[in-house]
C-alpha atoms as a PDB file:
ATOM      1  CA  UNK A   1       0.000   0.000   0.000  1.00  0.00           C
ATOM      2  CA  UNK A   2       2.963   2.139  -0.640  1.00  0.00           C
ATOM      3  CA  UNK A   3       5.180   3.596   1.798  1.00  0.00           C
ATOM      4  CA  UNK A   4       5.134   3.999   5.449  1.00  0.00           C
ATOM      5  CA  UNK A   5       4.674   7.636   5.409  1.00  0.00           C
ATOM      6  CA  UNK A   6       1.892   6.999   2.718  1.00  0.00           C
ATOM      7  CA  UNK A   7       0.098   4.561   4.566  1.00  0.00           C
ATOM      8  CA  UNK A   8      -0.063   6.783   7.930  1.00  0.00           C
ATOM      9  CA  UNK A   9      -1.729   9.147   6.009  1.00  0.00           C
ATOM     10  CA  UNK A  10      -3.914   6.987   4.577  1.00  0.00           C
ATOM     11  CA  UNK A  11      -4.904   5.305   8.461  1.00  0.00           C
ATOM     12  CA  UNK A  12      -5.357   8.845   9.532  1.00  0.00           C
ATOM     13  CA  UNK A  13      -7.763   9.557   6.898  1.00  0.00           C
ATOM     14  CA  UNK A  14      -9.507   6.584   7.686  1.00  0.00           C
ATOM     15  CA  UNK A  15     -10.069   7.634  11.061  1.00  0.00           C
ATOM     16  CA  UNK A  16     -10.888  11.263   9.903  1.00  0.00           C
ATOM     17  CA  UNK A  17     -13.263   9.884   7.359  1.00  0.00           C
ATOM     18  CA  UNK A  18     -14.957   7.627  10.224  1.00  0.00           C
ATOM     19  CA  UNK A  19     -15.271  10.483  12.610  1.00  0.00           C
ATOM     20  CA  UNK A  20     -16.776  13.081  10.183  1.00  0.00           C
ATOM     21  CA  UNK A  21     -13.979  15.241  10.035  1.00  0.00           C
ATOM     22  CA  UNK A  22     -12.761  14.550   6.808  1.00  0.00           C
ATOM     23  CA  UNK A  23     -13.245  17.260   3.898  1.00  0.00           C
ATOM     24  CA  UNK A  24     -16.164  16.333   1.406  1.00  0.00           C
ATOM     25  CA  UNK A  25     -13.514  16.394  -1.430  1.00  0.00           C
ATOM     26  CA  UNK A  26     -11.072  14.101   0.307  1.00  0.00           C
ATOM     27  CA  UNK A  27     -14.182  11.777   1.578  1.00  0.00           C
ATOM     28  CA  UNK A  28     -15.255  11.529  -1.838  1.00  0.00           C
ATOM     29  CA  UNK A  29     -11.579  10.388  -3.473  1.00  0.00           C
ATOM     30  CA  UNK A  30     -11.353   8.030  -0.201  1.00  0.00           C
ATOM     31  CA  UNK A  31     -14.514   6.502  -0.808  1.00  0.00           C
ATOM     32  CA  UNK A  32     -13.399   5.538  -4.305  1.00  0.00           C
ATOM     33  CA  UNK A  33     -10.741   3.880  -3.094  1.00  0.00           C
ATOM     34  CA  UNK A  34     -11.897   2.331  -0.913  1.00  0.00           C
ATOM     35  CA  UNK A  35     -14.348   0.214  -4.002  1.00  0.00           C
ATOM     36  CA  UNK A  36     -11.430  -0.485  -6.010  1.00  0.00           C
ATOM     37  CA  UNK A  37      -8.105  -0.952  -3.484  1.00  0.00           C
ATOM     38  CA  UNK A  38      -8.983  -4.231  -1.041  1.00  0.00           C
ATOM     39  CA  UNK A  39      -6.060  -3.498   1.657  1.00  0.00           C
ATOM     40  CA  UNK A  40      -7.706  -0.023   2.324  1.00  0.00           C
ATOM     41  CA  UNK A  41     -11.154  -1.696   2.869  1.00  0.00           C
ATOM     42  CA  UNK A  42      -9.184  -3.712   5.359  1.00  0.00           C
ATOM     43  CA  UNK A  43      -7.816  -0.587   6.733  1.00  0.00           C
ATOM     44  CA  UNK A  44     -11.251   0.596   7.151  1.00  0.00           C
ATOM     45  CA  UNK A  45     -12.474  -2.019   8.966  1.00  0.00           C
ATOM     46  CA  UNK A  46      -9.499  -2.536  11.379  1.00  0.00           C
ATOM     47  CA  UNK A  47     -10.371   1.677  11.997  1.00  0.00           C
ATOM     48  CA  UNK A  48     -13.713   0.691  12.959  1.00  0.00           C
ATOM     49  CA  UNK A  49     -12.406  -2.235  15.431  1.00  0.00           C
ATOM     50  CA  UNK A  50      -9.968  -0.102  17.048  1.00  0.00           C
ATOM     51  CA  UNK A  51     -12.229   2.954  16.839  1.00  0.00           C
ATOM     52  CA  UNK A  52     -15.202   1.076  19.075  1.00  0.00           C
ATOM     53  CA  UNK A  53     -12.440  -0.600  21.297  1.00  0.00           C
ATOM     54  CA  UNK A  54     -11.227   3.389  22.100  1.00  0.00           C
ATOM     55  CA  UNK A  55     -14.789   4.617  22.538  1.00  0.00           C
ATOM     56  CA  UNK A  56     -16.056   2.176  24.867  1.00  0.00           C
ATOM     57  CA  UNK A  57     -12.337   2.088  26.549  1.00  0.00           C
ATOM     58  CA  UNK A  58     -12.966   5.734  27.280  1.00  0.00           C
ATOM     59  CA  UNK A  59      -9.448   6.242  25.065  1.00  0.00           C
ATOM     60  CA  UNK A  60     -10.527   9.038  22.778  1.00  0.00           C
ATOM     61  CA  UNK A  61     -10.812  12.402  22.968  1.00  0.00           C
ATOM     62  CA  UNK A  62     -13.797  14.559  23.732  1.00  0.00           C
ATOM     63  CA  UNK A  63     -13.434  16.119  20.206  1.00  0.00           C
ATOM     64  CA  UNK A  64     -13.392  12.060  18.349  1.00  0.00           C
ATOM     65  CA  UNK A  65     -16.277  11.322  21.002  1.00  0.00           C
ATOM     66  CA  UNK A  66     -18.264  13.705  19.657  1.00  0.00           C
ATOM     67  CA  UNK A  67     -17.289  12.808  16.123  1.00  0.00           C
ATOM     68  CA  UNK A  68     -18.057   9.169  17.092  1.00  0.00           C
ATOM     69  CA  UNK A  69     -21.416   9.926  18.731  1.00  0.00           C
ATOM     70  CA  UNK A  70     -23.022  12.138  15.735  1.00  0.00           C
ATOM     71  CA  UNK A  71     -21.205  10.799  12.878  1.00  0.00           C
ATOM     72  CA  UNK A  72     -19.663   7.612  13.365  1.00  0.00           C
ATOM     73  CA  UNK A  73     -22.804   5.804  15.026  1.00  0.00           C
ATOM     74  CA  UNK A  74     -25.047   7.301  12.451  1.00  0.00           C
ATOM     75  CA  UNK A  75     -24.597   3.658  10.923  1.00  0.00           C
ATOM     76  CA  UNK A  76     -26.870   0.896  12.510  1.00  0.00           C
ATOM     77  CA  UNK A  77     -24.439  -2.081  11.903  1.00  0.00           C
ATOM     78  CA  UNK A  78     -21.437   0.090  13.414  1.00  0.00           C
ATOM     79  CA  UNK A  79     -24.310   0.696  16.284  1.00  0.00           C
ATOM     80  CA  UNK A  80     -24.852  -3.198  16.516  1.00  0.00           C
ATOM     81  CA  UNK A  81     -21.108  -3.675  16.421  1.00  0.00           C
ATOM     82  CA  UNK A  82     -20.548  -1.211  19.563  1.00  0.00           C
ATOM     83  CA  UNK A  83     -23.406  -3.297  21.547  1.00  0.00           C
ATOM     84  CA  UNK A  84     -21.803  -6.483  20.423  1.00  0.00           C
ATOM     85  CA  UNK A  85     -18.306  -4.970  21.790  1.00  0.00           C
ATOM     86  CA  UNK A  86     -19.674  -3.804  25.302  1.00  0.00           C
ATOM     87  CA  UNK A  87     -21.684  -7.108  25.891  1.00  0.00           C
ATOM     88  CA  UNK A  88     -18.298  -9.102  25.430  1.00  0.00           C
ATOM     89  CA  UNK A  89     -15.880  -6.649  27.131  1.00  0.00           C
ATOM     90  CA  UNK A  90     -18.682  -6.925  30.380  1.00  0.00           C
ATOM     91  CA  UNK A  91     -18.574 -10.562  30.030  1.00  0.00           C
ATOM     92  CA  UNK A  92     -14.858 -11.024  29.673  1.00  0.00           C
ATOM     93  CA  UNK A  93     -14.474  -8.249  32.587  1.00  0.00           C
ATOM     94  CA  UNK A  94     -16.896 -10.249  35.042  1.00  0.00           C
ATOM     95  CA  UNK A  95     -15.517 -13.712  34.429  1.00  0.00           C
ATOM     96  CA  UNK A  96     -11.808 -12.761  34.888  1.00  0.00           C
ATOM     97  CA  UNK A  97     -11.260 -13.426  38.102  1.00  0.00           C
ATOM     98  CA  UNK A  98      -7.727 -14.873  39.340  1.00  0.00           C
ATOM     99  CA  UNK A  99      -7.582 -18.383  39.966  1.00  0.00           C
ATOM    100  CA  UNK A 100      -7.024 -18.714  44.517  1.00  0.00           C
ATOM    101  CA  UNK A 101      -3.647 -20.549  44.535  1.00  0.00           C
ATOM    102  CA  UNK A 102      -3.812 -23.497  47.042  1.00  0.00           C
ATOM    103  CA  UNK A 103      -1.251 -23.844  49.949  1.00  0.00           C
ATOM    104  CA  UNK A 104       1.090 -26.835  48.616  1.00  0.00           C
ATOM    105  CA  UNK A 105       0.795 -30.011  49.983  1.00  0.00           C
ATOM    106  CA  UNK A 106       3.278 -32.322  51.736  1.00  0.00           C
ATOM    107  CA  UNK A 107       5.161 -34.004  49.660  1.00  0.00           C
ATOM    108  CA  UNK A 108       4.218 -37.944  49.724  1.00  0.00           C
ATOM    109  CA  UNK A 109       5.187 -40.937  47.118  1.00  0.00           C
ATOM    110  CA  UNK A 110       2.053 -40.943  44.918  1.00  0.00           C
ATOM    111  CA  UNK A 111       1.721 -42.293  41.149  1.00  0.00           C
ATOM    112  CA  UNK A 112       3.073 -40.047  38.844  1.00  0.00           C
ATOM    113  CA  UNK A 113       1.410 -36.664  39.257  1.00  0.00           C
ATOM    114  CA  UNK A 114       0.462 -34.878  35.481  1.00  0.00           C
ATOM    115  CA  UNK A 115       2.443 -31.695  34.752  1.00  0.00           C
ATOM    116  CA  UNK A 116       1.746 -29.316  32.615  1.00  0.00           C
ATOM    117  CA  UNK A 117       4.158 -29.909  29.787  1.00  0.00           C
ATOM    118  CA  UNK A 118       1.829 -33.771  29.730  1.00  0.00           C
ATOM    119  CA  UNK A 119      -1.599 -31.525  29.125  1.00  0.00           C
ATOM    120  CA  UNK A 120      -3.384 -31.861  26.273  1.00  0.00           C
ATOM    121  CA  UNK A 121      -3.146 -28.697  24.293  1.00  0.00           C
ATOM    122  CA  UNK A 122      -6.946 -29.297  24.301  1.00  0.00           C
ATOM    123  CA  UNK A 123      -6.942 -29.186  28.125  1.00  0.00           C
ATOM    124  CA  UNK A 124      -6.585 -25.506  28.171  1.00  0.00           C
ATOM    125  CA  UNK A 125      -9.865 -25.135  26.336  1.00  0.00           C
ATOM    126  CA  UNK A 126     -11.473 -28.358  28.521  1.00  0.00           C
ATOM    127  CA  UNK A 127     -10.597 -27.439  31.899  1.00  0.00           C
ATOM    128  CA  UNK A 128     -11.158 -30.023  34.972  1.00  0.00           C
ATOM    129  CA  UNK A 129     -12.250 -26.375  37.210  1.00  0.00           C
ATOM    130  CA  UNK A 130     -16.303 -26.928  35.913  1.00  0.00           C
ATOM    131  CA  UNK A 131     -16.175 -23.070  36.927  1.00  0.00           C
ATOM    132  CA  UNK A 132     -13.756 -22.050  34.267  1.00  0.00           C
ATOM    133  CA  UNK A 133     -15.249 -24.756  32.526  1.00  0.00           C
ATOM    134  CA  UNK A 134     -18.723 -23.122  31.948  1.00  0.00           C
ATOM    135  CA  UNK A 135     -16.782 -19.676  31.844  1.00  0.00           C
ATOM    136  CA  UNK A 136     -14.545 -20.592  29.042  1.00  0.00           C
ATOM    137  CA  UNK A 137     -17.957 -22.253  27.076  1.00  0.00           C
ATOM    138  CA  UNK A 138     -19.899 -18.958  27.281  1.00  0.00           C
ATOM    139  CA  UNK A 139     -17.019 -16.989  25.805  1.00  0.00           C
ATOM    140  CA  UNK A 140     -16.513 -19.084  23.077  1.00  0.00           C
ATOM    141  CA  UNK A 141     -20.047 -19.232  22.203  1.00  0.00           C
ATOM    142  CA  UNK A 142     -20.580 -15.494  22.599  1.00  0.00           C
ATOM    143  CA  UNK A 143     -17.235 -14.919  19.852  1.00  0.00           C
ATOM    144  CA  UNK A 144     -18.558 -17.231  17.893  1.00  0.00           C
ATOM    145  CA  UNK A 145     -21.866 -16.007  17.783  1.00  0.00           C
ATOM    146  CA  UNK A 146     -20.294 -12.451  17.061  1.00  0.00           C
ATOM    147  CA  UNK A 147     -18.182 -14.312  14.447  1.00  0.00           C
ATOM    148  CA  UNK A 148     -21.258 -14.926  12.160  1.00  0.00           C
ATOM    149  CA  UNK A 149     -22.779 -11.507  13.093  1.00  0.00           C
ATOM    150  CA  UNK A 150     -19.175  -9.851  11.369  1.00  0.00           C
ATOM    151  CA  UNK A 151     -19.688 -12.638   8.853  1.00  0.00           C
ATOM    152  CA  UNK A 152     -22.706 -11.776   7.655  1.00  0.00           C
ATOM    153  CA  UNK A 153     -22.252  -7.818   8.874  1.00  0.00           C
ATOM    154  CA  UNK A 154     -19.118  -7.786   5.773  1.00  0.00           C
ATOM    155  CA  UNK A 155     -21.168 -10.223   3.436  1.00  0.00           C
ATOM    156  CA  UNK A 156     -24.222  -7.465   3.615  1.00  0.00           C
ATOM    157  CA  UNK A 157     -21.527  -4.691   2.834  1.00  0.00           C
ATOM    158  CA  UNK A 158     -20.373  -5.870  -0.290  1.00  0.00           C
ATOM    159  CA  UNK A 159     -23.083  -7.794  -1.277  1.00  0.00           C
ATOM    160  CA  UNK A 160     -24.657  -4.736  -3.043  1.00  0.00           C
ATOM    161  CA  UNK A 161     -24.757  -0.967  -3.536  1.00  0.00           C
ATOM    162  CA  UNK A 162     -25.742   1.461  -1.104  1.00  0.00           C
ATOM    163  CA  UNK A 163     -28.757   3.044  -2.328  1.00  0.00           C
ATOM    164  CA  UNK A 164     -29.252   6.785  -1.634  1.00  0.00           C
ATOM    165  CA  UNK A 165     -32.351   8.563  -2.116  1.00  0.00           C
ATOM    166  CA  UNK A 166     -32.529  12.393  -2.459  1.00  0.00           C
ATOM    167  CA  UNK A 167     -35.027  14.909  -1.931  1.00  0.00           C
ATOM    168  CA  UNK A 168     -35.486  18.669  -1.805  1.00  0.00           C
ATOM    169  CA  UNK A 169     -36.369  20.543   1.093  1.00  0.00           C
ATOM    170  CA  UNK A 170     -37.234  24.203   0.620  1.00  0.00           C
ATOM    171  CA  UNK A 171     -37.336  26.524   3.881  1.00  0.00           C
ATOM    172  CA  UNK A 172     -40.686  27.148   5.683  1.00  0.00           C
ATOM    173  CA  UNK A 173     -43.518  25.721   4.580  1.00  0.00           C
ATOM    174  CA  UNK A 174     -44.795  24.546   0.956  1.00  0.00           C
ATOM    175  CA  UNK A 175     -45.758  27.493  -1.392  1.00  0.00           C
ATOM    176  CA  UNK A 176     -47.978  24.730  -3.094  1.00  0.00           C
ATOM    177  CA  UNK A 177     -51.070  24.718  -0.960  1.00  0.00           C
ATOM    178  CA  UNK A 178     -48.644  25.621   2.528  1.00  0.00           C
ATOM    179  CA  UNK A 179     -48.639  22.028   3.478  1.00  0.00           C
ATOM    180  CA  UNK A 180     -45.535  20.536   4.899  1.00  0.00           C
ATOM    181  CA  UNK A 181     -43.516  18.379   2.574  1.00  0.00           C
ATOM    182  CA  UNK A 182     -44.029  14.835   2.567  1.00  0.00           C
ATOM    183  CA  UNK A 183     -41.495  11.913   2.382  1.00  0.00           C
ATOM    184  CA  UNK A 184     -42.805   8.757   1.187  1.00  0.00           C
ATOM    185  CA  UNK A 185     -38.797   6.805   1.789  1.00  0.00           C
ATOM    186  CA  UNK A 186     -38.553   3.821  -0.423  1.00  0.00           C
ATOM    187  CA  UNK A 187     -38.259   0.639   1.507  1.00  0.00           C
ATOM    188  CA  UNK A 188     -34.881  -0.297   0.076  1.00  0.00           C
ATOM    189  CA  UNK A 189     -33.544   3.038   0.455  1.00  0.00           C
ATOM    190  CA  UNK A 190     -30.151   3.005   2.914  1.00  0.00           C
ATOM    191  CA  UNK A 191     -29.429   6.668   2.697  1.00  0.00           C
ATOM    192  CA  UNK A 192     -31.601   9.708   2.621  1.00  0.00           C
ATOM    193  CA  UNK A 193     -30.056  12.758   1.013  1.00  0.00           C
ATOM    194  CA  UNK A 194     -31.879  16.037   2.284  1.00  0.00           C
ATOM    195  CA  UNK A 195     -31.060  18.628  -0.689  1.00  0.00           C
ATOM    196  CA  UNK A 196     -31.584  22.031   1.649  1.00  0.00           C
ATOM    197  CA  UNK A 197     -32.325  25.064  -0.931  1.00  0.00           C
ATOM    198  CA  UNK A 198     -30.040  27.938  -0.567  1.00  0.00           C
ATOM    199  CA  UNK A 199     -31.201  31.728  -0.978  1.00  0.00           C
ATOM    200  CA  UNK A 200     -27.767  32.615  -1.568  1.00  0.00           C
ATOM    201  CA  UNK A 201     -24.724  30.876  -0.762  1.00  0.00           C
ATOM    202  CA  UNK A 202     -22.711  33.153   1.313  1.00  0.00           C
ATOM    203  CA  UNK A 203     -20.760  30.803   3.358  1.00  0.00           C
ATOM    204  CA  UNK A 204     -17.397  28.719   3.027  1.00  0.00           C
ATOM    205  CA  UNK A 205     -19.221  25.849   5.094  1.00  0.00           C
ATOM    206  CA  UNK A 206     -22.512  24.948   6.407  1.00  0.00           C
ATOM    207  CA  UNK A 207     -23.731  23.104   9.731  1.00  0.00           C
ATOM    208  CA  UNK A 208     -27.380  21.682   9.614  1.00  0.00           C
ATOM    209  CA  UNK A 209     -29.303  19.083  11.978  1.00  0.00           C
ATOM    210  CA  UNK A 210     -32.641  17.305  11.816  1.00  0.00           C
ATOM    211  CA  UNK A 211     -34.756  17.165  14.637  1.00  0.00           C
ATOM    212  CA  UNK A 212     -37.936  15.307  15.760  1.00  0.00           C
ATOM    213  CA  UNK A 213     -40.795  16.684  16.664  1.00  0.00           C
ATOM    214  CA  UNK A 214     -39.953  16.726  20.597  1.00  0.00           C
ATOM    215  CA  UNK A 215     -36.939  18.696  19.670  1.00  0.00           C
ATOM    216  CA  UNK A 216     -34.812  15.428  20.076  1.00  0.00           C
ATOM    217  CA  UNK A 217     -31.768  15.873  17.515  1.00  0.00           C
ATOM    218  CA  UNK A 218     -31.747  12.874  15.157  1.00  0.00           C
ATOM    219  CA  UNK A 219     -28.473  13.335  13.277  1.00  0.00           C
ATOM    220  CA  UNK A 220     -25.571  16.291  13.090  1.00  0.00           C
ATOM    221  CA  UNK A 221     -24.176  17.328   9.518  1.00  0.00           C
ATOM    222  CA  UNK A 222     -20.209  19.341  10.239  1.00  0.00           C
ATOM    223  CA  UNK A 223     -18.580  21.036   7.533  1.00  0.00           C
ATOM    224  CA  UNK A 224     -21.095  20.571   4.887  1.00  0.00           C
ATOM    225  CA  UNK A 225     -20.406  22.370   1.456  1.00  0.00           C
ATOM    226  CA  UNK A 226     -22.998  23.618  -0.513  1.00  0.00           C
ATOM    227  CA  UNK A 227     -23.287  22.267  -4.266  1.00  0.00           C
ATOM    228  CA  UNK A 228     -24.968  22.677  -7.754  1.00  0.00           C
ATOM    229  CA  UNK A 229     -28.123  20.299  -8.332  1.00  0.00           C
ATOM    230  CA  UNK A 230     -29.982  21.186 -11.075  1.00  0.00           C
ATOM    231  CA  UNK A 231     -29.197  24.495 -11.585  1.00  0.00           C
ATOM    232  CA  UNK A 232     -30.424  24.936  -7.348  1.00  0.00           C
ATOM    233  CA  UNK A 233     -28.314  25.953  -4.845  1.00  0.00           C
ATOM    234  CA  UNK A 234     -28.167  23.161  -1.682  1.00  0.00           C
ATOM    235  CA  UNK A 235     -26.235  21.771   1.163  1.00  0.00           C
ATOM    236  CA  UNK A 236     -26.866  17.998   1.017  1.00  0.00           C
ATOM    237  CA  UNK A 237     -27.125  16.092   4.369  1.00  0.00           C
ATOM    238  CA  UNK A 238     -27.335  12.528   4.332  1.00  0.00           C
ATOM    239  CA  UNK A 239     -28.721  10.591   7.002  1.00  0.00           C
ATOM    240  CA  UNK A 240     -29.505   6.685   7.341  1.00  0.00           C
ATOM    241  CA  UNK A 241     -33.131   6.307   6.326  1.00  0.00           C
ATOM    242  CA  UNK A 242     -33.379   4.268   9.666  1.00  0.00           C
ATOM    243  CA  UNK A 243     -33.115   6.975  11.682  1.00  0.00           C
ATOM    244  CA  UNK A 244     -36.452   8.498  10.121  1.00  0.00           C
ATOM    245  CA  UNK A 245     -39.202   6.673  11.406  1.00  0.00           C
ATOM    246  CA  UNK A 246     -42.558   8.336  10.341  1.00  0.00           C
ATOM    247  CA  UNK A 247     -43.904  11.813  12.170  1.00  0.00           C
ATOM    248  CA  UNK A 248     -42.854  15.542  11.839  1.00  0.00           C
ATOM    249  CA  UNK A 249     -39.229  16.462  11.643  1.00  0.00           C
ATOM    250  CA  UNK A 250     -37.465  19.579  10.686  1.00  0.00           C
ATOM    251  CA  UNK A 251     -33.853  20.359   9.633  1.00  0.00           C
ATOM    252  CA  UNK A 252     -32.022  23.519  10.591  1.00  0.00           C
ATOM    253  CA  UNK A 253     -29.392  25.088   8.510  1.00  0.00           C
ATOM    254  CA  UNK A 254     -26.537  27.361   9.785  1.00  0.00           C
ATOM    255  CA  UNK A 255     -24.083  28.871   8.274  1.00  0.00           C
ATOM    256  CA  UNK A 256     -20.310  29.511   9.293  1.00  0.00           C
ATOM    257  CA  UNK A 257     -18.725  32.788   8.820  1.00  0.00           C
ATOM    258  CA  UNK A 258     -15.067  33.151   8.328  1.00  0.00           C
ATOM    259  CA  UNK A 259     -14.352  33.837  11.549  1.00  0.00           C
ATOM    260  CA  UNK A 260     -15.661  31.158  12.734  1.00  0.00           C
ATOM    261  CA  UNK A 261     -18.910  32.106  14.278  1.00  0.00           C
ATOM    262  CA  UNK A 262     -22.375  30.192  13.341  1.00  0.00           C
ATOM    263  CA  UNK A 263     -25.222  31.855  12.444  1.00  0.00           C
ATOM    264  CA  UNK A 264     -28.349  30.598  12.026  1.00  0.00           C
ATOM    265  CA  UNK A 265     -30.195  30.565   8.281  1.00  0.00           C
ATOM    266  CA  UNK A 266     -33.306  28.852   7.848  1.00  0.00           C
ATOM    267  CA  UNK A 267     -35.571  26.040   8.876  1.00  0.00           C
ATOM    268  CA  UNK A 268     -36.818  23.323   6.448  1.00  0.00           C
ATOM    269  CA  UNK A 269     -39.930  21.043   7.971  1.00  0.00           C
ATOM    270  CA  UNK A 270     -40.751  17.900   6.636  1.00  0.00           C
ATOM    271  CA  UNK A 271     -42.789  14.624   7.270  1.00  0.00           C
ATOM    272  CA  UNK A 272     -42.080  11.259   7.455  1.00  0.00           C
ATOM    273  CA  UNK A 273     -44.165   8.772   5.905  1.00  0.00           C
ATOM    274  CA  UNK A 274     -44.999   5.192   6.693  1.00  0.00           C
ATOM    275  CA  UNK A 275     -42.221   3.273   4.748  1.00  0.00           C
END
């Protein structure tokens, strides 16, 4: 995969990418790559390993933990994967305990007494302690049922295309009739793509978030750039269509100045249909 240098670069990209942080330019070349070159797909998914093991490890930043709580987990199977991850960790932490070491006893003549280097390499797994026994049996069982859930979790991911589906969003209400647009999301649909109209495009970058109708925030879009659809004007967010169950949502668009500071544009309501 090139040189060392090169491939640093690349694993902190990865992790950039993963986290959100990455710029929609660089995402979009990485993403490429990532269909054609198989040791960077590895590299991806070895990112998303160590990325979980750091999150639930406490390891990571409070920047990355924000990164990994709006962007990251946006993705029900890496969601599945982090429950998977805990459950085992909890297991493996509760059934840990040191083995009590036994005063030794007084040495007596006695048939010839089994030492370790005459175990059975398959004694380690078989223990005589039923204990460690059972212990040992309900970790294997639990990796191998996560075995079959990464199985078929990589299986599902190349099996076929994501499929995005886009729509446009206009702020305020409908000029058609004032009604609140409607989203009817297609069942197979994996992505939705909100296409947020622009008045004028006055900003660098754009921040925008979707929200439920209890003012709950459903997903986070950072450093958004705003694109040519059309002939329109828009700052695409995608979200996974999972997240959208049906009811009243609305996505709010802000803009950020070149100093930094946020300032609020315009709101864009929508409704979820029954999928």
């Amino acid at each position: 995969m090139g040189s060392l240098k090169s491939q640093i670069h690349t694993q902190k990209e990865i992790r950039q990418y993963l986290l959100g942080t990455l710029s929609p330019e660089r995402a979009a070349e990485l993403e490429e790559r990532l269909l054609l070159d198989s040791e960077i797909y590895q590299e991806l998914l070895i990112a998303e390993d160590e990325l979980i093991d750091q999150f639930i490890g406490g390891e990571v930043s409070p920047a990355e933990r924000d990164g990994v709580e709006s962007h990251f987990l946006r993705d029900p199977e890496r969601r599945k994967q982090l429950d998977f991850a805990r459950i085992l960790r909890s297991y493996v932490s509760a059934n840990a305990s040191p083995t009590p070491v036994s005063e030794p006893a007084a040495q007596t003549e006695s048939p010839a007494v089994e030492t370790p280097k005459n175990r059975s390499f398959w004694s380690l797994f078989f223990p005589r302690n039923p204990a460690l026994a059972f212990s040992l049996a309900g970790a294997l069982a639990l990796i191998i049922v996560g075995g079959v859930w990464l199985a078929n979790r990589l299986l599902n991911r190349t099996s076929r295309p994501q499929i995005v589906w886009a729509v446009e969003l206009t702020p305020g209400l409908q000029r058609d009739g004032g009604e609140i647009k409607s989203l009817a999301i297609p069942v197979n649909a994996d992505t939705v793509r909100l296409e947020l109209d622009l008045a004028e495009d006055q900003y660098q970058t754009y921040q925008a978030e979707v929200l439920d109708i209890d003012g709950r925030s459903v997903t986070t879009g950072k450093n958004l750039k705003a694109e040519t659809t059309n002939g329109r004007r828009i700052v695409p967010l995608d979200l996974e269509a999972a997240l959208l169950s049906p009811g009243n949502y609305r996505a709010k668009l802000s803009g950020q100045s070149a100093n930094g500071n946020i300032e609020s544009l315009d709101t864009y309501p929508f409704k979820v249909l029954r999928r």
